[in-house]
PDB file of N, CA and C in Angstrom:
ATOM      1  N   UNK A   1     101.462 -45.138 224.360  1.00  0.00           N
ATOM      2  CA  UNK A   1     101.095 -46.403 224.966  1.00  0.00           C
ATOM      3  C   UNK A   1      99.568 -46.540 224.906  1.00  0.00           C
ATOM      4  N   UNK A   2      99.360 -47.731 224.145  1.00  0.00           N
ATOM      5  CA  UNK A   2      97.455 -47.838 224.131  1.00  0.00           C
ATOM      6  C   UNK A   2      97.037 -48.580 225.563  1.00  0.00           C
ATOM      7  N   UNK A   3      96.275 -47.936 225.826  1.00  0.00           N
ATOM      8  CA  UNK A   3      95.307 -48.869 227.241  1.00  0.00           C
ATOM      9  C   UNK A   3      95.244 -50.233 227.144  1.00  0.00           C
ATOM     10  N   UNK A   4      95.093 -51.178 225.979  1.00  0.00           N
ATOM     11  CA  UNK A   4      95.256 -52.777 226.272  1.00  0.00           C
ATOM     12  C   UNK A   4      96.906 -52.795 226.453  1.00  0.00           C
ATOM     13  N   UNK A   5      97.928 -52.332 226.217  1.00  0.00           N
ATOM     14  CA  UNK A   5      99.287 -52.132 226.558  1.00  0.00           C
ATOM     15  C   UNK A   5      99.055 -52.009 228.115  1.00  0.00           C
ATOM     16  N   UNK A   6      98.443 -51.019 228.455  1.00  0.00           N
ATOM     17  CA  UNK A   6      98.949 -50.875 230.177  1.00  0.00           C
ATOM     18  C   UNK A   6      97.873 -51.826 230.699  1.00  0.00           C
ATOM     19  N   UNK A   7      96.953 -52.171 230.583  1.00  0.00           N
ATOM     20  CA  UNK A   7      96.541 -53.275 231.041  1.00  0.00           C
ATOM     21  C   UNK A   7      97.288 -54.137 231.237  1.00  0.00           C
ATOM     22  N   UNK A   8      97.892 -54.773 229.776  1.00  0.00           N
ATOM     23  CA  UNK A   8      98.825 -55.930 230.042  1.00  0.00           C
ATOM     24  C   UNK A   8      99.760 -56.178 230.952  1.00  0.00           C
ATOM     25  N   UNK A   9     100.694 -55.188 231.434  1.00  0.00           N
ATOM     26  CA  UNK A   9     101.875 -54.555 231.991  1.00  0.00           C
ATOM     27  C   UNK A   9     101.111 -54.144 233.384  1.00  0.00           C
ATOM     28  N   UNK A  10     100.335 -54.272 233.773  1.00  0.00           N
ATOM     29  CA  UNK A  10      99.263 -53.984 235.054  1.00  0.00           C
ATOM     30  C   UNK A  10      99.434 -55.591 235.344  1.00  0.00           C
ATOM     31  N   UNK A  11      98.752 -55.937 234.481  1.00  0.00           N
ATOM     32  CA  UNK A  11      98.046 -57.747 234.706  1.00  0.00           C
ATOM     33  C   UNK A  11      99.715 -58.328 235.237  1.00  0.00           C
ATOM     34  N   UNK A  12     100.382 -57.931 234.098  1.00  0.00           N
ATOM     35  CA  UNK A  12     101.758 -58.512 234.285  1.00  0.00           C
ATOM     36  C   UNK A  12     102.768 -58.229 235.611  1.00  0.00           C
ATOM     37  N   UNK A  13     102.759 -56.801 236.203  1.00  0.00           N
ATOM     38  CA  UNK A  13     103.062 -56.656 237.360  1.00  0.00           C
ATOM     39  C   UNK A  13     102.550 -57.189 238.345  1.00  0.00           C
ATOM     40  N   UNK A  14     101.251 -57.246 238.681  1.00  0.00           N
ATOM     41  CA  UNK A  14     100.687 -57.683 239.698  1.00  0.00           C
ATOM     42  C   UNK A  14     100.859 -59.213 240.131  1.00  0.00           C
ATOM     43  N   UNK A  15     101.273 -59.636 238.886  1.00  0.00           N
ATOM     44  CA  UNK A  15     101.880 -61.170 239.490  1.00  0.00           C
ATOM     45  C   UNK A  15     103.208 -61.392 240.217  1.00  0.00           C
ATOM     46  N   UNK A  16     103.878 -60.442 240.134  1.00  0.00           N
ATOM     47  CA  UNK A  16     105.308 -60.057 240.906  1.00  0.00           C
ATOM     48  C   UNK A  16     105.055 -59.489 242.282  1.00  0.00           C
ATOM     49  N   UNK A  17     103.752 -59.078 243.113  1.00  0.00           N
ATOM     50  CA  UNK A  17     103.180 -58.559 244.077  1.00  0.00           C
ATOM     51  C   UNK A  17     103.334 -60.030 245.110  1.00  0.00           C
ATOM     52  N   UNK A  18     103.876 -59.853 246.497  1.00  0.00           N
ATOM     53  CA  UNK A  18     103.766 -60.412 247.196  1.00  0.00           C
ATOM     54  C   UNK A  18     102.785 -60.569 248.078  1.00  0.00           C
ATOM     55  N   UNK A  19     101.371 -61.001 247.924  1.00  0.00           N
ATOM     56  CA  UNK A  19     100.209 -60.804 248.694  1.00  0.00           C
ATOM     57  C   UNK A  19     100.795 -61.549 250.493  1.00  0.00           C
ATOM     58  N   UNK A  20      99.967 -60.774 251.093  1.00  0.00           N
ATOM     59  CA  UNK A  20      99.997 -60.759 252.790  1.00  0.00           C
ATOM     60  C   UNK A  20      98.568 -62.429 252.841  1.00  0.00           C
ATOM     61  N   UNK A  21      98.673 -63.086 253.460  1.00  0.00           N
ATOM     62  CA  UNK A  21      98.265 -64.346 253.784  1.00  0.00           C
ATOM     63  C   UNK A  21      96.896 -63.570 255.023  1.00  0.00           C
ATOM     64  N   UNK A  22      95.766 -64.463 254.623  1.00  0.00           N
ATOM     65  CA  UNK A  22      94.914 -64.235 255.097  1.00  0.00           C
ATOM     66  C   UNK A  22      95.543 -63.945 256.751  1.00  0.00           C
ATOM     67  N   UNK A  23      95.851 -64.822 257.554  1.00  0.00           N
ATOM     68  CA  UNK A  23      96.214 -64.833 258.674  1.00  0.00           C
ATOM     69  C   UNK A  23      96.820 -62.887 258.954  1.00  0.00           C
ATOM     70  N   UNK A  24      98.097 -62.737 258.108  1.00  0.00           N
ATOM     71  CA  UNK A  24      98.321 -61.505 258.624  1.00  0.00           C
ATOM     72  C   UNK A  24      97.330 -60.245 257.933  1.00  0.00           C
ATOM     73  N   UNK A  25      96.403 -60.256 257.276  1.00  0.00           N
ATOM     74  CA  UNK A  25      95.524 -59.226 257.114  1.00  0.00           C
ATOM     75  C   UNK A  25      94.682 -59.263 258.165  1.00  0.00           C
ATOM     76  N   UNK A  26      94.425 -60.203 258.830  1.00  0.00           N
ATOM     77  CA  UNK A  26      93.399 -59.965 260.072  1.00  0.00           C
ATOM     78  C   UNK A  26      94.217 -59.544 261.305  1.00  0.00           C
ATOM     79  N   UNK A  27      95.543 -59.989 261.321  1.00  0.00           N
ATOM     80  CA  UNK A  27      96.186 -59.188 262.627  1.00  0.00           C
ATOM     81  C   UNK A  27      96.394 -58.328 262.121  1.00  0.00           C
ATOM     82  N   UNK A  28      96.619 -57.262 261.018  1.00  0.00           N
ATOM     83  CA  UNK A  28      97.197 -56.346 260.692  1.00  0.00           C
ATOM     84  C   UNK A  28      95.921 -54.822 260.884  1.00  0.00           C
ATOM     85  N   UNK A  29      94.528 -55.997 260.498  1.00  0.00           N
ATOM     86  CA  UNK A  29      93.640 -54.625 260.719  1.00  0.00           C
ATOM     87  C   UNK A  29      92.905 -55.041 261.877  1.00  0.00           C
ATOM     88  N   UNK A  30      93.541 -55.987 262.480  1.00  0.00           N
ATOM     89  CA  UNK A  30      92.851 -55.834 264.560  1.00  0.00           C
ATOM     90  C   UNK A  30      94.122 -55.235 265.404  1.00  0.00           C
ATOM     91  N   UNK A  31      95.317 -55.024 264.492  1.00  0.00           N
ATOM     92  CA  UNK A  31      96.285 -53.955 265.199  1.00  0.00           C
ATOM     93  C   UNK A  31      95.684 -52.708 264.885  1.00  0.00           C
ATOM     94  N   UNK A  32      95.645 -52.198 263.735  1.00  0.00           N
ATOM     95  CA  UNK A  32      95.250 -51.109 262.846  1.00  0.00           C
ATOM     96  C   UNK A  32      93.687 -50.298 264.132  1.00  0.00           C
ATOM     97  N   UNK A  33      92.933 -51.377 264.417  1.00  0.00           N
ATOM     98  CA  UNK A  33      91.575 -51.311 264.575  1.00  0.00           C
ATOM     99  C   UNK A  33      92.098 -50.682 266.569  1.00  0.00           C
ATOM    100  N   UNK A  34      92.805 -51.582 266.636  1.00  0.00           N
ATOM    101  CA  UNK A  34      93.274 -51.366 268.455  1.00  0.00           C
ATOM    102  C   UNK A  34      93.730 -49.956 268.396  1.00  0.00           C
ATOM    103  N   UNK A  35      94.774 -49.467 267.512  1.00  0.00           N
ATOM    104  CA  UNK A  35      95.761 -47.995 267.616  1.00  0.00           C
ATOM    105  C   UNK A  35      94.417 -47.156 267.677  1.00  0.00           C
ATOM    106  N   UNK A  36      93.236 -47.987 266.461  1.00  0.00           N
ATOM    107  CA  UNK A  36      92.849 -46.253 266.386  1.00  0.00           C
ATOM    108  C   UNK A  36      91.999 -45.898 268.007  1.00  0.00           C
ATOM    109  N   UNK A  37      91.332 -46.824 268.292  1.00  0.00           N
ATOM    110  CA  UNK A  37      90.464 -47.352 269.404  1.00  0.00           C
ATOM    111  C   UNK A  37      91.386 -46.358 270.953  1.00  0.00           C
ATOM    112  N   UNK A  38      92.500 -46.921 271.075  1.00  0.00           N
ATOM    113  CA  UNK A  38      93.545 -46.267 271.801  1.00  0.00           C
ATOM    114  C   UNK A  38      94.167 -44.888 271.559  1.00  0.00           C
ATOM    115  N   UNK A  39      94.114 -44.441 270.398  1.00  0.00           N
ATOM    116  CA  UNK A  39      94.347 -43.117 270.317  1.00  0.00           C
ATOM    117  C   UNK A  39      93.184 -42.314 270.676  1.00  0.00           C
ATOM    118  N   UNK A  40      91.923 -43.077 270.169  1.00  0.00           N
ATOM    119  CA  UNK A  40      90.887 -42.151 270.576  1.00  0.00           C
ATOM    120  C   UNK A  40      90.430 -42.027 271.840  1.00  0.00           C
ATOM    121  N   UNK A  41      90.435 -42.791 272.155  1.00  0.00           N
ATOM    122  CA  UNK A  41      90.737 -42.652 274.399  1.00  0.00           C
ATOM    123  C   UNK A  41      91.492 -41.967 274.620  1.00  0.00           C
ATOM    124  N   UNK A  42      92.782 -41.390 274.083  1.00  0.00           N
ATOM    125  CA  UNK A  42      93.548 -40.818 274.242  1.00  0.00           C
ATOM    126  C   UNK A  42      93.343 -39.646 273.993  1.00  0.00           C
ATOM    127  N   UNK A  43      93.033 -38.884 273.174  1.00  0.00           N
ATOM    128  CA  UNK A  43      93.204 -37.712 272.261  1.00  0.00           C
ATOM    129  C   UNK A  43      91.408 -37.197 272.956  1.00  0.00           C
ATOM    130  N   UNK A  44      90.364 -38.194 273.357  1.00  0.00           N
ATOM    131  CA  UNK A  44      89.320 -37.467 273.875  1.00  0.00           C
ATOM    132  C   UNK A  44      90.055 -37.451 275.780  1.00  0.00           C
ATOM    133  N   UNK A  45      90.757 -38.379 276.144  1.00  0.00           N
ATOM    134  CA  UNK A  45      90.662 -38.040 277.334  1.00  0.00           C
ATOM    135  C   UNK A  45      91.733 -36.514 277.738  1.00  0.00           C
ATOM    136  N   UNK A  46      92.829 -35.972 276.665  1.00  0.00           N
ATOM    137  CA  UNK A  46      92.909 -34.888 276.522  1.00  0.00           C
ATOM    138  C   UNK A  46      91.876 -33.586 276.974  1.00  0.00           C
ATOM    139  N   UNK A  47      90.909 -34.349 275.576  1.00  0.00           N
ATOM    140  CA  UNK A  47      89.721 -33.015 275.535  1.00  0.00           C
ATOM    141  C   UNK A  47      89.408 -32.831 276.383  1.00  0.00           C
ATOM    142  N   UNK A  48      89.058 -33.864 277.348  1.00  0.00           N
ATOM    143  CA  UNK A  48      88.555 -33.737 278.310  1.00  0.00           C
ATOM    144  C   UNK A  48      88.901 -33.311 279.898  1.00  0.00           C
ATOM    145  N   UNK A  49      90.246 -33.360 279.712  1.00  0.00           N
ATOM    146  CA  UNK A  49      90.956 -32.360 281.182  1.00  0.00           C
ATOM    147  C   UNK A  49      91.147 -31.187 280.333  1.00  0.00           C
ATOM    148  N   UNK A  50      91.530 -30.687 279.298  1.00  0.00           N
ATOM    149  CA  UNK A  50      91.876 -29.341 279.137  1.00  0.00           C
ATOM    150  C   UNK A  50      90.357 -28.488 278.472  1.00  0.00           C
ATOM    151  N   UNK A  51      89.186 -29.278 278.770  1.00  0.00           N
ATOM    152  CA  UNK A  51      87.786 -28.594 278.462  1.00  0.00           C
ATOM    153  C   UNK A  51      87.670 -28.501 280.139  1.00  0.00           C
ATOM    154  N   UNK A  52      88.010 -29.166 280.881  1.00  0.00           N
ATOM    155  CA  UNK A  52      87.641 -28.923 282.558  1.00  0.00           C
ATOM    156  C   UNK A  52      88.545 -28.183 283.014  1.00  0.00           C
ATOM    157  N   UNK A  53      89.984 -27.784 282.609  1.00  0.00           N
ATOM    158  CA  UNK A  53      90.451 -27.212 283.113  1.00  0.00           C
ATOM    159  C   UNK A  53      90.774 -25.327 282.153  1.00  0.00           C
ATOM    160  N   UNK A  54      90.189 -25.424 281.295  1.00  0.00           N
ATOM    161  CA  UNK A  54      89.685 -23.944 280.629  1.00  0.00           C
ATOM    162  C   UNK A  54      88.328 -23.747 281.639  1.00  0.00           C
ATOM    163  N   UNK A  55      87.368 -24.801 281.681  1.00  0.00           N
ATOM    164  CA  UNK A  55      86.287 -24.094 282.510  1.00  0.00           C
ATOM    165  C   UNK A  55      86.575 -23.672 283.832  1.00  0.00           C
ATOM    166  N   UNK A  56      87.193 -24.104 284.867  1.00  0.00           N
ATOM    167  CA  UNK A  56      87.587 -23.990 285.674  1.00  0.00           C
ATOM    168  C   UNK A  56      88.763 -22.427 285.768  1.00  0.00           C
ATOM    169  N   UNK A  57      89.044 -22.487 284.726  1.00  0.00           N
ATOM    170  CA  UNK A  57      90.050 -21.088 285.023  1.00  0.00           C
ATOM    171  C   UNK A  57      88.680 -19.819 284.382  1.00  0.00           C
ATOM    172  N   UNK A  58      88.057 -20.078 283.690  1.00  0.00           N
ATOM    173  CA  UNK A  58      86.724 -18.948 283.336  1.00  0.00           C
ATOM    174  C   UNK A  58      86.380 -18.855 284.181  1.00  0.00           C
ATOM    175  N   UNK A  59      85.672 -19.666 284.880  1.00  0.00           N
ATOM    176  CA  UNK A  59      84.394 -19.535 285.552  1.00  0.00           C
ATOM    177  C   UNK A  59      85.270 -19.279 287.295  1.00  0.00           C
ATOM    178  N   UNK A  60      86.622 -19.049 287.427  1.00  0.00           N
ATOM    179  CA  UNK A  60      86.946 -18.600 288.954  1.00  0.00           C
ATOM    180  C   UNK A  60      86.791 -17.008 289.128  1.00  0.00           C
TER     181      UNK A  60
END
């Protein structure tokens, strides 16, 4: 297969691609943007009782 072949067959697939509408790419990465935002409150407020509660069992 020569490279202007898969080009073509590239060009040619991609017209069969159902693109997402402006509207849902912006809810999709202000959902995307919220999870990560919320996991990371999450996953530091972890760190943060089991870093106070390792110090707390050292230091008795």
């Amino acid at each position: 297969m020569s490279l202007l072949n898969y080009f073509k067959d590239t060009r040619s697939e991609m017209k069969h691609v159902s693109w997402p509408t402006r509207k849902q790419v912006i809810n999709f990465t202000l959902l995307v943007l919220l999870i990560c935002i919320l996991t990371g409150i999450f996953l530091g407020l972890f760190d943060f009782l089991f870093t106070t509660g390792l110090k707390a069992l050292i230091l008795k």
